[in-house]
N, C-alpha and C. Protein backbone atom coordinates (compact mmCIF):
# COMPACT_ATOMS: atom_id res chain seq x y z
N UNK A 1 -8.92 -31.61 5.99
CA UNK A 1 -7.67 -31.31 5.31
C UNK A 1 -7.58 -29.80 5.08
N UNK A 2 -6.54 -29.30 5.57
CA UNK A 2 -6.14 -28.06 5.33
C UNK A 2 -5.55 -27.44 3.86
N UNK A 3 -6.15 -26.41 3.38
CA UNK A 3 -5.88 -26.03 2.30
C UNK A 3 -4.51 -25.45 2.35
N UNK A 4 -3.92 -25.44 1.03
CA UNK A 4 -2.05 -24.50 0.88
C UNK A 4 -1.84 -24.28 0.18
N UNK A 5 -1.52 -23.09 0.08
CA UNK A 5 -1.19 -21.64 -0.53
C UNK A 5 0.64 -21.50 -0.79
N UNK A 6 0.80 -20.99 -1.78
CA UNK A 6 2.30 -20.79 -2.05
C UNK A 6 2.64 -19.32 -1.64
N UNK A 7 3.50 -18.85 -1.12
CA UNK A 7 3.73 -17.28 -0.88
C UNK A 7 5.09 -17.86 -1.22
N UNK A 8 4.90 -16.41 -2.39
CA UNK A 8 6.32 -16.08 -2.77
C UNK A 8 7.43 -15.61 -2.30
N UNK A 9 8.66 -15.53 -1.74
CA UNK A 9 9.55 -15.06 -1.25
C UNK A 9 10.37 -14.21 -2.41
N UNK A 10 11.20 -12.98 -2.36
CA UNK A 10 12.17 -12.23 -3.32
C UNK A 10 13.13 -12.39 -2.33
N UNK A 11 14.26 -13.07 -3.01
CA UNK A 11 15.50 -13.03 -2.68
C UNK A 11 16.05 -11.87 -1.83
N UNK A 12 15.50 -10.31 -2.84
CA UNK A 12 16.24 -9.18 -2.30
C UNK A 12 14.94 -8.58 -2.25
N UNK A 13 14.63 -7.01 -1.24
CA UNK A 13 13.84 -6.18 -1.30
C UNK A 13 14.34 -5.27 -2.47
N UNK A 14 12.95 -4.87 -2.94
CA UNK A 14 12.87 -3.54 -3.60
C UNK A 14 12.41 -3.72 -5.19
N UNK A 15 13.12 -2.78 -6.27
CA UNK A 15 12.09 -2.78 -6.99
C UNK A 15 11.93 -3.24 -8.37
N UNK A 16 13.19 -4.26 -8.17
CA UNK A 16 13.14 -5.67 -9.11
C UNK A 16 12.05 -6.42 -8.86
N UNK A 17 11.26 -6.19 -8.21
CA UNK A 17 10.51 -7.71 -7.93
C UNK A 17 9.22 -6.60 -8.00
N UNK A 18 8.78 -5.28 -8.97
CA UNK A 18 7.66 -4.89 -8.61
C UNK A 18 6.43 -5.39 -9.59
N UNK A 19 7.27 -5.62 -11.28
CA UNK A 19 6.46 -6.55 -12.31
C UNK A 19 5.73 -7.68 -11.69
N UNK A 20 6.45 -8.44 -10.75
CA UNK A 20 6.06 -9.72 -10.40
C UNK A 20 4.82 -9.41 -9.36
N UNK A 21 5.35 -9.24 -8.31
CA UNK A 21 4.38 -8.38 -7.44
C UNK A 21 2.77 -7.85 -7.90
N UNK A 22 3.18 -6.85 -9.01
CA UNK A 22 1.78 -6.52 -9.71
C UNK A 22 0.79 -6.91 -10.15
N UNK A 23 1.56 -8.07 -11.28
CA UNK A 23 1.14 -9.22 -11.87
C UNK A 23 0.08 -10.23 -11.04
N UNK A 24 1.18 -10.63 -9.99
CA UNK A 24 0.66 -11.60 -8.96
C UNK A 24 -0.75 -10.71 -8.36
N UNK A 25 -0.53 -9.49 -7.78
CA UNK A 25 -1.76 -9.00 -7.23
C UNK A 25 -2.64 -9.10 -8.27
N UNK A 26 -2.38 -8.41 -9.64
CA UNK A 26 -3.99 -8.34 -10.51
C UNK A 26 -4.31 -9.56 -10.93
N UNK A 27 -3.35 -10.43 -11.51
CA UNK A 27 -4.28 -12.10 -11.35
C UNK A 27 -4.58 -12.55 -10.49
N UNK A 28 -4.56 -12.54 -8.86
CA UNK A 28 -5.34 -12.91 -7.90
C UNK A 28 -6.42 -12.39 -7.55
N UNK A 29 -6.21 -10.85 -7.71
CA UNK A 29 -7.52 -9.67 -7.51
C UNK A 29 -8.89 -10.45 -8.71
N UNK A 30 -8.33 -10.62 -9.50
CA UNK A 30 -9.05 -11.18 -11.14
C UNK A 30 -9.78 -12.58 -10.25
N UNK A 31 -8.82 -13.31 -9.74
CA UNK A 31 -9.22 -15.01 -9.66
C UNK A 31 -10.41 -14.85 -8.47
N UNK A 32 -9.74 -14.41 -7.75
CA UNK A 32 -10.76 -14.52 -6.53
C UNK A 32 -12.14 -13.38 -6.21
N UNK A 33 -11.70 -12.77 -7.12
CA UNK A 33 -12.77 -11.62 -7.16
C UNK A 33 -12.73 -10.51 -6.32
N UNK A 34 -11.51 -10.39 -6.07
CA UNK A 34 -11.20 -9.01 -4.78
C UNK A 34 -11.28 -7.79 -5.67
N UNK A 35 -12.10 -6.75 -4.99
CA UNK A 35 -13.09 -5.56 -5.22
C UNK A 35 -11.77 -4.66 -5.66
N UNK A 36 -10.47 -4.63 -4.94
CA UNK A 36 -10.03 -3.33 -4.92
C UNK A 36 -8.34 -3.66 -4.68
N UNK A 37 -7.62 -3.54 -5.26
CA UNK A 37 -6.39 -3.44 -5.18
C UNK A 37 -5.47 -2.18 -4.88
N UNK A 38 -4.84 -1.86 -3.65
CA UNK A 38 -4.07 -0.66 -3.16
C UNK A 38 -2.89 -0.93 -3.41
N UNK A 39 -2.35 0.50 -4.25
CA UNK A 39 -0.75 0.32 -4.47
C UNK A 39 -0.40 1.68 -3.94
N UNK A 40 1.08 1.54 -3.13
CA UNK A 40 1.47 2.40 -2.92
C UNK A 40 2.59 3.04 -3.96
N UNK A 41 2.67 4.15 -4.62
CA UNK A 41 3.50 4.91 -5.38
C UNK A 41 3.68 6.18 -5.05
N UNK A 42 5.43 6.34 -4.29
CA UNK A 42 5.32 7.36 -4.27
C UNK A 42 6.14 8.19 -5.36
N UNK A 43 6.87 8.10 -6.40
CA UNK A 43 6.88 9.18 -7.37
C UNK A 43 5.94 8.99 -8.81
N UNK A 44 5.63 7.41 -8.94
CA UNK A 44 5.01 6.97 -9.66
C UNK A 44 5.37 5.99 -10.88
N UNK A 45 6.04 5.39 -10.58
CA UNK A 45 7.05 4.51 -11.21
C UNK A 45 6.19 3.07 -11.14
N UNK A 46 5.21 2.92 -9.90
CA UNK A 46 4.71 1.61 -9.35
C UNK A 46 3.40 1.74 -10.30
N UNK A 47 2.98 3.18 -10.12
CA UNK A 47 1.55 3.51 -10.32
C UNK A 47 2.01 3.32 -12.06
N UNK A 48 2.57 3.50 -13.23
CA UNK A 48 2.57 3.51 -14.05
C UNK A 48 3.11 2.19 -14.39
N UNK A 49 3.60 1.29 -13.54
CA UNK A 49 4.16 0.27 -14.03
C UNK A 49 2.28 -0.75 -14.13
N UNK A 50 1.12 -0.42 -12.81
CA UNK A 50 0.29 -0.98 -12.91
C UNK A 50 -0.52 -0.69 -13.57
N UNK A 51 -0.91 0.35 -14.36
CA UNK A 51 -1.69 0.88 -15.53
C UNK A 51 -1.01 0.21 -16.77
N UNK A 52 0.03 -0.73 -16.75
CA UNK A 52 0.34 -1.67 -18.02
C UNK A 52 -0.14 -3.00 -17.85
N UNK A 53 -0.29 -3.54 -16.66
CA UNK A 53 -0.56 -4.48 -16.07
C UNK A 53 -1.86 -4.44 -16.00
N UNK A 54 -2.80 -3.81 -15.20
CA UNK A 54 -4.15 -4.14 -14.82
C UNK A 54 -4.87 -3.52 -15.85
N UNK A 55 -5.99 -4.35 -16.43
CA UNK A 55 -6.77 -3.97 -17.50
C UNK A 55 -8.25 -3.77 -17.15
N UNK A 56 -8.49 -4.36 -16.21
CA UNK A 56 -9.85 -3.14 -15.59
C UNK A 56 -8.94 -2.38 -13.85
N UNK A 57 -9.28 -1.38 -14.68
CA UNK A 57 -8.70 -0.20 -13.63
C UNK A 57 -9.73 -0.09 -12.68
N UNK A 58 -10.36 -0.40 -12.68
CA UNK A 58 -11.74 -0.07 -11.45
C UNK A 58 -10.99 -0.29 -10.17
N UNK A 59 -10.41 -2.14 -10.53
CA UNK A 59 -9.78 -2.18 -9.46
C UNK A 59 -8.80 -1.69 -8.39
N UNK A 60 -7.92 -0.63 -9.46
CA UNK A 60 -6.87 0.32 -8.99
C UNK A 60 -7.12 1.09 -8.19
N UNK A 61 -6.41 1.47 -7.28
CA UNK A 61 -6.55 2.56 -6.28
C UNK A 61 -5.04 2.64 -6.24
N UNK A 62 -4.55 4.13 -5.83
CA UNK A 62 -3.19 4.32 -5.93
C UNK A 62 -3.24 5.13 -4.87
N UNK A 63 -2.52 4.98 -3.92
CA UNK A 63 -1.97 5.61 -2.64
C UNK A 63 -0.47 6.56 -2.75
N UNK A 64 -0.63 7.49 -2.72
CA UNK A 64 0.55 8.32 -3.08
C UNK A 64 1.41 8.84 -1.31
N UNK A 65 2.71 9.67 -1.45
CA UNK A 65 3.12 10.03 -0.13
C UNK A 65 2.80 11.65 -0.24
N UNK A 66 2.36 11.77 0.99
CA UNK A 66 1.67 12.52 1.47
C UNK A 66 2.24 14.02 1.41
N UNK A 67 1.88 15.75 0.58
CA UNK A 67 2.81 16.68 0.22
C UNK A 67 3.46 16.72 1.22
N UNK A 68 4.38 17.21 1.52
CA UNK A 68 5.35 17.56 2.50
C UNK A 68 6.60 16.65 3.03
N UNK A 69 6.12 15.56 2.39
CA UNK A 69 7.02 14.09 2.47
C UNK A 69 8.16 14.30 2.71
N UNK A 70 8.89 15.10 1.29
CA UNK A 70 10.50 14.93 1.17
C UNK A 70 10.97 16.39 1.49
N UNK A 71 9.83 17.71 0.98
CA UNK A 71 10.05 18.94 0.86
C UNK A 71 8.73 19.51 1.24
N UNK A 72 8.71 20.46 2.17
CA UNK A 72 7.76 21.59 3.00
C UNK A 72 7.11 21.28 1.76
N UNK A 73 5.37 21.58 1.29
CA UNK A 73 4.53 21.64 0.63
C UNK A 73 4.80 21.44 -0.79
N UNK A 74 5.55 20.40 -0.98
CA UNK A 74 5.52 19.89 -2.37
C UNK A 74 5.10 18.04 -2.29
N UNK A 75 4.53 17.93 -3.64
CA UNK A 75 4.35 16.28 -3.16
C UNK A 75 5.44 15.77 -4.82
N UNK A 76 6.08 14.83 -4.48
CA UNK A 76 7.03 14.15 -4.99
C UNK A 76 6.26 13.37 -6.60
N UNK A 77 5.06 12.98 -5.97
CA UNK A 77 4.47 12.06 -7.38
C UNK A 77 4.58 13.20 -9.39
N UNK A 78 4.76 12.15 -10.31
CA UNK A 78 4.88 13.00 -11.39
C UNK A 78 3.11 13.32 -11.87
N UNK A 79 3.67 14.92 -11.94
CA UNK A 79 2.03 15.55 -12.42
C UNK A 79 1.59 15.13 -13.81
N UNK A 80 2.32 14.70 -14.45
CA UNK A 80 1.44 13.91 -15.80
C UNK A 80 1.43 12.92 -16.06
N UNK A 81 1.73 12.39 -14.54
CA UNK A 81 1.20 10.21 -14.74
C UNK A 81 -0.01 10.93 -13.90
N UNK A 82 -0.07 11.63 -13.04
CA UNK A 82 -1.57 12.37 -12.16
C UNK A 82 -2.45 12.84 -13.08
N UNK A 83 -2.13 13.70 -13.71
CA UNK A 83 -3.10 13.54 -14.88
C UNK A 83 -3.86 12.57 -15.92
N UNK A 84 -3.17 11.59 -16.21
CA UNK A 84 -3.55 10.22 -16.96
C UNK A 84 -3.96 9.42 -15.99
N UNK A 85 -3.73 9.31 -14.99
CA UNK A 85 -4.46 8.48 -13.66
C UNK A 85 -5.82 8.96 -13.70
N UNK A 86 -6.06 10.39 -13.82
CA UNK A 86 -7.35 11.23 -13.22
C UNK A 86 -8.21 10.89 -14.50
N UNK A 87 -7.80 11.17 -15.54
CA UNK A 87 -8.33 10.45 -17.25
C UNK A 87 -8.83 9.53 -16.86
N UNK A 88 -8.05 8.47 -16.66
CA UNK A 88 -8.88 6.86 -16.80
C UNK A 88 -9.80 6.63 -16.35
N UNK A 89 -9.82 8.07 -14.97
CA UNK A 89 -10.38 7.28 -13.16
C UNK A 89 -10.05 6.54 -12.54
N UNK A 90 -8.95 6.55 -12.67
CA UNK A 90 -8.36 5.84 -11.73
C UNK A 90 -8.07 6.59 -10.16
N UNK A 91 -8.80 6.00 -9.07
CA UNK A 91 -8.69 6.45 -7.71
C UNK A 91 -7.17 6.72 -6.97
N UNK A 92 -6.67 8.03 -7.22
CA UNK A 92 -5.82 8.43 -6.43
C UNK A 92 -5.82 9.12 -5.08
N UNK A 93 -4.69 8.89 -3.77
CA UNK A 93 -5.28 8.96 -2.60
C UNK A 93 -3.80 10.19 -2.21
N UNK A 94 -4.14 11.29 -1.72
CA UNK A 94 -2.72 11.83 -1.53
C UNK A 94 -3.28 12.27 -0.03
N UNK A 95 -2.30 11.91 0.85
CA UNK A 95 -3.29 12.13 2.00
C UNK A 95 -2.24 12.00 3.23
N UNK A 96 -2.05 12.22 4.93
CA UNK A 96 -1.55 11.77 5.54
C UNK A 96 -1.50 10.37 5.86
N UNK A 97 -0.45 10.01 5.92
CA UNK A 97 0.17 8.69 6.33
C UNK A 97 -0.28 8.58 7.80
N UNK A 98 -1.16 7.29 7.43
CA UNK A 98 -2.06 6.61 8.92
C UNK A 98 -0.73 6.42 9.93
N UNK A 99 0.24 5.80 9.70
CA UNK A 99 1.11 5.43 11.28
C UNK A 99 2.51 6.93 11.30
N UNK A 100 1.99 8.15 10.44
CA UNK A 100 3.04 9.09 10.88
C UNK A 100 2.13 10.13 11.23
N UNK A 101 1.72 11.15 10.48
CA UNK A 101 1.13 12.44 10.83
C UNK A 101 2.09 13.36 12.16
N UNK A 102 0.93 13.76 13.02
CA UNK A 102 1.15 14.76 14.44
C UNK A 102 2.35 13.65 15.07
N UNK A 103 2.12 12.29 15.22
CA UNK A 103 3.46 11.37 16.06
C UNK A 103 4.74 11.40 15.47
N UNK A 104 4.81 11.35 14.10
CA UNK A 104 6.01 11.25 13.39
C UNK A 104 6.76 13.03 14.30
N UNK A 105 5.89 14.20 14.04
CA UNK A 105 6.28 15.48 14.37
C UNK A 105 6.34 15.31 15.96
N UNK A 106 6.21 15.21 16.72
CA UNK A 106 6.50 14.75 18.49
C UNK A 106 7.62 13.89 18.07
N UNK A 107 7.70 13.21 17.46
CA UNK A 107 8.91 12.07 17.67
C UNK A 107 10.59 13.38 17.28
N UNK A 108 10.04 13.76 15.82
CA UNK A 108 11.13 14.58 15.26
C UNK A 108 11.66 15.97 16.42
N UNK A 109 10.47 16.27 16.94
CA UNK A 109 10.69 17.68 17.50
C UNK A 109 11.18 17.18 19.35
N UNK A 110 10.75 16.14 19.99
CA UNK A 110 10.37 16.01 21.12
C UNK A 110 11.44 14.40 21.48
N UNK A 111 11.86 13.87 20.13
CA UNK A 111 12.75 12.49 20.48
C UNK A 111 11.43 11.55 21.35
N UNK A 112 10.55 11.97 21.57
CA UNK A 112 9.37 10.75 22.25
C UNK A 112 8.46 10.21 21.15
N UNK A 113 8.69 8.15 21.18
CA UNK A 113 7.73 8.03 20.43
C UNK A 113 6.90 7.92 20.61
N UNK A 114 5.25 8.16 19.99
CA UNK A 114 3.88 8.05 19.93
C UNK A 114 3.24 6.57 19.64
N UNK A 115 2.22 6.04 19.54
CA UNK A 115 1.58 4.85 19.68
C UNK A 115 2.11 4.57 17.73
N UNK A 116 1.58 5.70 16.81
CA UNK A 116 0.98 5.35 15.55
C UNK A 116 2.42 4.80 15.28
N UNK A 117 3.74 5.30 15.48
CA UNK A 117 5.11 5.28 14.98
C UNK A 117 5.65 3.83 16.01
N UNK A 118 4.62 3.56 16.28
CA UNK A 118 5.53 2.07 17.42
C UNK A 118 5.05 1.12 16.75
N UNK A 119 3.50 1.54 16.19
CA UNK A 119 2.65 0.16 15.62
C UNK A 119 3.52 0.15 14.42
N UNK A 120 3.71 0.92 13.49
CA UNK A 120 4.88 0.95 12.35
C UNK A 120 5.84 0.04 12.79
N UNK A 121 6.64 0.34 13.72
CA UNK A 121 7.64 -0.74 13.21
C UNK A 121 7.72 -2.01 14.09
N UNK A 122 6.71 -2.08 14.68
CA UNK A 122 5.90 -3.68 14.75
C UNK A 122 5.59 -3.88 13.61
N UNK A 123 4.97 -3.88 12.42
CA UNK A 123 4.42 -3.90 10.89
C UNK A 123 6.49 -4.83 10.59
N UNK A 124 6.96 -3.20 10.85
CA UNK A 124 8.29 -3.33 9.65
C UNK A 124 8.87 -4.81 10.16
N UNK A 125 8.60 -5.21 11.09
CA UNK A 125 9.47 -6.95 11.44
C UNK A 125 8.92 -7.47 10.50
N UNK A 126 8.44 -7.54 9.92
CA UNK A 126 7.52 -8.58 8.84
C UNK A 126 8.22 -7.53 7.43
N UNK A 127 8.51 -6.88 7.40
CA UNK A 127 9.03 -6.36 6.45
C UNK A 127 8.45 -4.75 6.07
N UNK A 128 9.30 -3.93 5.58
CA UNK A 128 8.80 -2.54 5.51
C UNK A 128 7.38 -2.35 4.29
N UNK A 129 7.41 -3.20 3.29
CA UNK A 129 6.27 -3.31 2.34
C UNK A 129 5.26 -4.04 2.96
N UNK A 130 4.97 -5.11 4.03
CA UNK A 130 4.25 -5.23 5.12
C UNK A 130 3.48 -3.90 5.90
N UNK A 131 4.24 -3.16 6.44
CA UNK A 131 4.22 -2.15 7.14
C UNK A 131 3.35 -1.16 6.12
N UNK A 132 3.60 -1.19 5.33
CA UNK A 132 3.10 -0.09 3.85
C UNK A 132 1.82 -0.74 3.61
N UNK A 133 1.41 -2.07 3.53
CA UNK A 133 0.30 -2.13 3.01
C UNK A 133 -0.55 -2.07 4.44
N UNK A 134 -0.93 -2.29 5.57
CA UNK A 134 -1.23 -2.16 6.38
C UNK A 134 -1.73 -0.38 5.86
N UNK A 135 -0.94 0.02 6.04
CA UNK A 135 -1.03 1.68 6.67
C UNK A 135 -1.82 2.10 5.51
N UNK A 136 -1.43 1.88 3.66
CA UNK A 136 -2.41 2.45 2.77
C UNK A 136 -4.01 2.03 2.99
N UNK A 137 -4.29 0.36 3.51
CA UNK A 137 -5.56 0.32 3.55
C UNK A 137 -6.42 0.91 4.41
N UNK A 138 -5.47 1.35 5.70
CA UNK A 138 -6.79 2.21 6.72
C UNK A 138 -6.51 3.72 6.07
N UNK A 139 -5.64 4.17 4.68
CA UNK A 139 -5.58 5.60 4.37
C UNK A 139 -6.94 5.47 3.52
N UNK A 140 -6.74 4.08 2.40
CA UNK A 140 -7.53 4.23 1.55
C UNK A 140 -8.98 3.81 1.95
N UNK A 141 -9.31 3.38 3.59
CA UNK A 141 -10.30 2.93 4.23
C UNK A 141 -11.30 4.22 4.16
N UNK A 142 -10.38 4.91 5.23
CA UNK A 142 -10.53 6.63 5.96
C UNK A 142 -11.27 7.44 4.75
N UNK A 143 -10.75 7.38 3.19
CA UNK A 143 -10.97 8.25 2.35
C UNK A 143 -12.39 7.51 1.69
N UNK A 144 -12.84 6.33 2.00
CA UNK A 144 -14.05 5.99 1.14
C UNK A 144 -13.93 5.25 -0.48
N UNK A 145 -12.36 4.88 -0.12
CA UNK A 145 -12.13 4.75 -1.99
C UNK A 145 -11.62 2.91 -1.56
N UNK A 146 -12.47 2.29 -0.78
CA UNK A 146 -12.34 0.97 -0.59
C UNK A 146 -13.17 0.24 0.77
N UNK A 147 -13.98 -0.84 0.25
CA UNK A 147 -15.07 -1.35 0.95
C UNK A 147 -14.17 -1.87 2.61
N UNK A 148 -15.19 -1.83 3.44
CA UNK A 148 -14.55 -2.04 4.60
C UNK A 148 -15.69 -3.40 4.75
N UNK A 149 -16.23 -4.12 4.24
CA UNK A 149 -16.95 -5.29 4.35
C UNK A 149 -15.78 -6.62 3.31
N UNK A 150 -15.09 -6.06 2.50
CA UNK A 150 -14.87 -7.38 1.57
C UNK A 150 -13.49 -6.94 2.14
N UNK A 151 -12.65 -8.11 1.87
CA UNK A 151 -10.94 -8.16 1.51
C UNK A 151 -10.47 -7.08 0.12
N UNK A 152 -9.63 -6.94 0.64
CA UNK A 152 -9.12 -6.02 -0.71
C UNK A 152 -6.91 -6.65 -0.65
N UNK A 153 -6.23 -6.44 -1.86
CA UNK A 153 -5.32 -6.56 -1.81
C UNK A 153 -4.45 -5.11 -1.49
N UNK A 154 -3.13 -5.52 -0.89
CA UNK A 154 -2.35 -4.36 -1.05
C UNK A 154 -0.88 -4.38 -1.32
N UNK A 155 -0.27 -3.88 -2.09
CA UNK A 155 1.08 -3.71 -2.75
C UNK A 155 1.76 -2.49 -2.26
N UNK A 156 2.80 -3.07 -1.62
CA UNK A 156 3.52 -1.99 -1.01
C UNK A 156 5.26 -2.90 -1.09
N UNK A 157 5.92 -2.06 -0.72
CA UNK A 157 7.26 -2.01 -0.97
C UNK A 157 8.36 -1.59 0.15
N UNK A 158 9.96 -1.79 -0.20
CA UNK A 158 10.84 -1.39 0.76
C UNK A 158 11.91 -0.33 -0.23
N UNK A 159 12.00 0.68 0.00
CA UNK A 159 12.31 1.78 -0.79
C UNK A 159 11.52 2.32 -1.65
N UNK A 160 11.75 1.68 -2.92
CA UNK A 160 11.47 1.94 -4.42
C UNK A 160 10.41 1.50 -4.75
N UNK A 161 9.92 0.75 -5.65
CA UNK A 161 9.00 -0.27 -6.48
C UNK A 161 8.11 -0.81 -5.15
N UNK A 162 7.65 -2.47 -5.80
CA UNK A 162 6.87 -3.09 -4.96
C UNK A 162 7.30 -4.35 -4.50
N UNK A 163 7.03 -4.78 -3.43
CA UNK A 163 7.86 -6.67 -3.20
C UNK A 163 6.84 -7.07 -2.68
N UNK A 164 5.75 -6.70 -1.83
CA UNK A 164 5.01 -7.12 -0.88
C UNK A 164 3.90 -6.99 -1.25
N UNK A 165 2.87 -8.27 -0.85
CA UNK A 165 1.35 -7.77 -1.53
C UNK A 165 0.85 -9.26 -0.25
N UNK A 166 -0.54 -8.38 0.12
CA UNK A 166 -1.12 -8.91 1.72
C UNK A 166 -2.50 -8.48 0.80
N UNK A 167 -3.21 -9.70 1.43
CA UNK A 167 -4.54 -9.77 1.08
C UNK A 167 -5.13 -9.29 2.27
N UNK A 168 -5.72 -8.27 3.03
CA UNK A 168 -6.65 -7.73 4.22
C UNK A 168 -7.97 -7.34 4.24
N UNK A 169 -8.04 -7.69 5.50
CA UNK A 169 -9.70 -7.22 5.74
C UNK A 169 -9.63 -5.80 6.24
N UNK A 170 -10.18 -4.71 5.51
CA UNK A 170 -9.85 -2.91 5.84
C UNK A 170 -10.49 -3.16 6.99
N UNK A 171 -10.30 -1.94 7.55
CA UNK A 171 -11.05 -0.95 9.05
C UNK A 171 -10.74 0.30 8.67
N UNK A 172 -11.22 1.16 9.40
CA UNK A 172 -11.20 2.17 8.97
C UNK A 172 -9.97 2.87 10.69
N UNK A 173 -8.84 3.52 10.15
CA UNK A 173 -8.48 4.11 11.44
C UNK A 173 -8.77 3.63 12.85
N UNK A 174 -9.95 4.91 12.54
CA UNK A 174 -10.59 4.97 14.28
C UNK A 174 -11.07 3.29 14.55
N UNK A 175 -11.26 2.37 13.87
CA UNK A 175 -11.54 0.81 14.38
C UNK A 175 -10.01 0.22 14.02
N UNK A 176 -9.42 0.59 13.96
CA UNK A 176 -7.65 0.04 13.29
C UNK A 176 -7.66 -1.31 13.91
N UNK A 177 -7.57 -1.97 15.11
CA UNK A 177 -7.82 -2.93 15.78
C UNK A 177 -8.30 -3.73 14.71
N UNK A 178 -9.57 -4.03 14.32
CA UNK A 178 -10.40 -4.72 12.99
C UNK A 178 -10.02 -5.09 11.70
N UNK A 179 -8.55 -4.30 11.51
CA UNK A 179 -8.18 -4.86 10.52
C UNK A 179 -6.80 -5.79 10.75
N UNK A 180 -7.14 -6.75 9.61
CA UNK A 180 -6.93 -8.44 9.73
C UNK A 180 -5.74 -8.67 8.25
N UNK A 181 -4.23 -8.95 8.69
CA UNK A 181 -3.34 -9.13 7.56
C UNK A 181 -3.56 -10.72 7.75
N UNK A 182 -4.51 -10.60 6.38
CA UNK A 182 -5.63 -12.31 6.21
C UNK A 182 -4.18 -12.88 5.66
N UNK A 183 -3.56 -12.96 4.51
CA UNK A 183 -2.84 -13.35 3.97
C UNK A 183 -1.62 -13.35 3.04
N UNK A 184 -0.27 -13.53 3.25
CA UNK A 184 0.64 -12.70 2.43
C UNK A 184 0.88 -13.66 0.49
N UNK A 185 1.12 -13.21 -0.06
CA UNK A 185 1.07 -13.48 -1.21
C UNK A 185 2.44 -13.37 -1.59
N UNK A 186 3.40 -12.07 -1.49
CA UNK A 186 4.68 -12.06 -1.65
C UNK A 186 5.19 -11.51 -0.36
N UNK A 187 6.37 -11.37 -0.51
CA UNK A 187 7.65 -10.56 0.19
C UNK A 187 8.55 -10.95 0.40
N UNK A 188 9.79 -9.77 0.60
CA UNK A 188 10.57 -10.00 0.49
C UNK A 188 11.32 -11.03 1.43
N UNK A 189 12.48 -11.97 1.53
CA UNK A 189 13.47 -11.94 2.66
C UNK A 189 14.69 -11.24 3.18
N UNK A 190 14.47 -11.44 4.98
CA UNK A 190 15.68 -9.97 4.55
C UNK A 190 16.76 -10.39 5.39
């Protein structure tokens, strides 16, 4: 007999549904004993909504967008939720984005797309917070701030907040192949 699992569906994407989302990740992270929970925040709205929510922070890891994101050498996240993040210890990741970097810039400058920007939106059919958690766990793989032997959860989103949360097995990049979207927990319909 096969075991069954409920995955949540949100009516709408985005960032009504990021309480729930959170929730759902840190009581499952809690139940099943998963090491490490990845959220993506990029001004910090997600990241401060889960520092109300998760009460051992160990588990936290926060994936931020990468400086240059919106504006030449500035990064978008607020510097005094970064500061109270860095207090707690809580693991923050500010770093290039695994499926954009050098391809995203060939695509912009050259109109040709690259491999990393194709696997992206293979991800985005399944939904763009799909696509997001994928990409933070081989960022937060790459940086050492999450085991590449256990499952870890990841919370990611379509715009704003959070809708989407995938239970995976990391890899690191250069093995990208190896990593395994074991199981979805939420997301949106679209």
């Amino acid at each position: 007999m096969s075991e069954v699992e409920t995955i949540i569906y949100f009516k709408k994407a985005g960032s009504a549904n990021t309480e729930k989302a959170l929730k759902l990740a840190y009581e499952y992270a809690e139940e099943y004993e998963i090491p490490k929970v990845v959220v993506a925040s990029s001004k910090g709205t997600t990241a401060a909504k889960a520092l109300d929510i998760f009460t051992n922070l160990e588990k936290l890891v926060i994936v931020t967008h990468s400086y240059g994101f919106v504006k030449p050498g500035e990064n978008e996240f607020d510097p005094e939720l970064l500061g109270l993040l860095k207090k707690k210890n809580v693991a923050v990741l500010t770093t290039t984005h695994a499926f954009a970097g050098v391809d995203r810039a060939i695509r912009r400058k050259l109109g040709t797309w690259k491999f990393a920007e194709l696997v992206a939106e293979v991800y985005r059919t399944f939904g763009q917070g799909t696509k997001v958690c994928a990409e933070i766990v081989l960022m937060a793989a790459d940086a050492g701030l999450i085991p590449i032997d256990q499952d870890v959860l990841a919370v990611g989103g379509t715009g704003r907040g959070a809708d989407t949360v995938w239970q995976i097995s990391p890899a690191n990049s250069f093995n990208f192949l190896d990593l395994k979207m074991n199981k979805c927990l939420c997301k949106p319909i679209f």
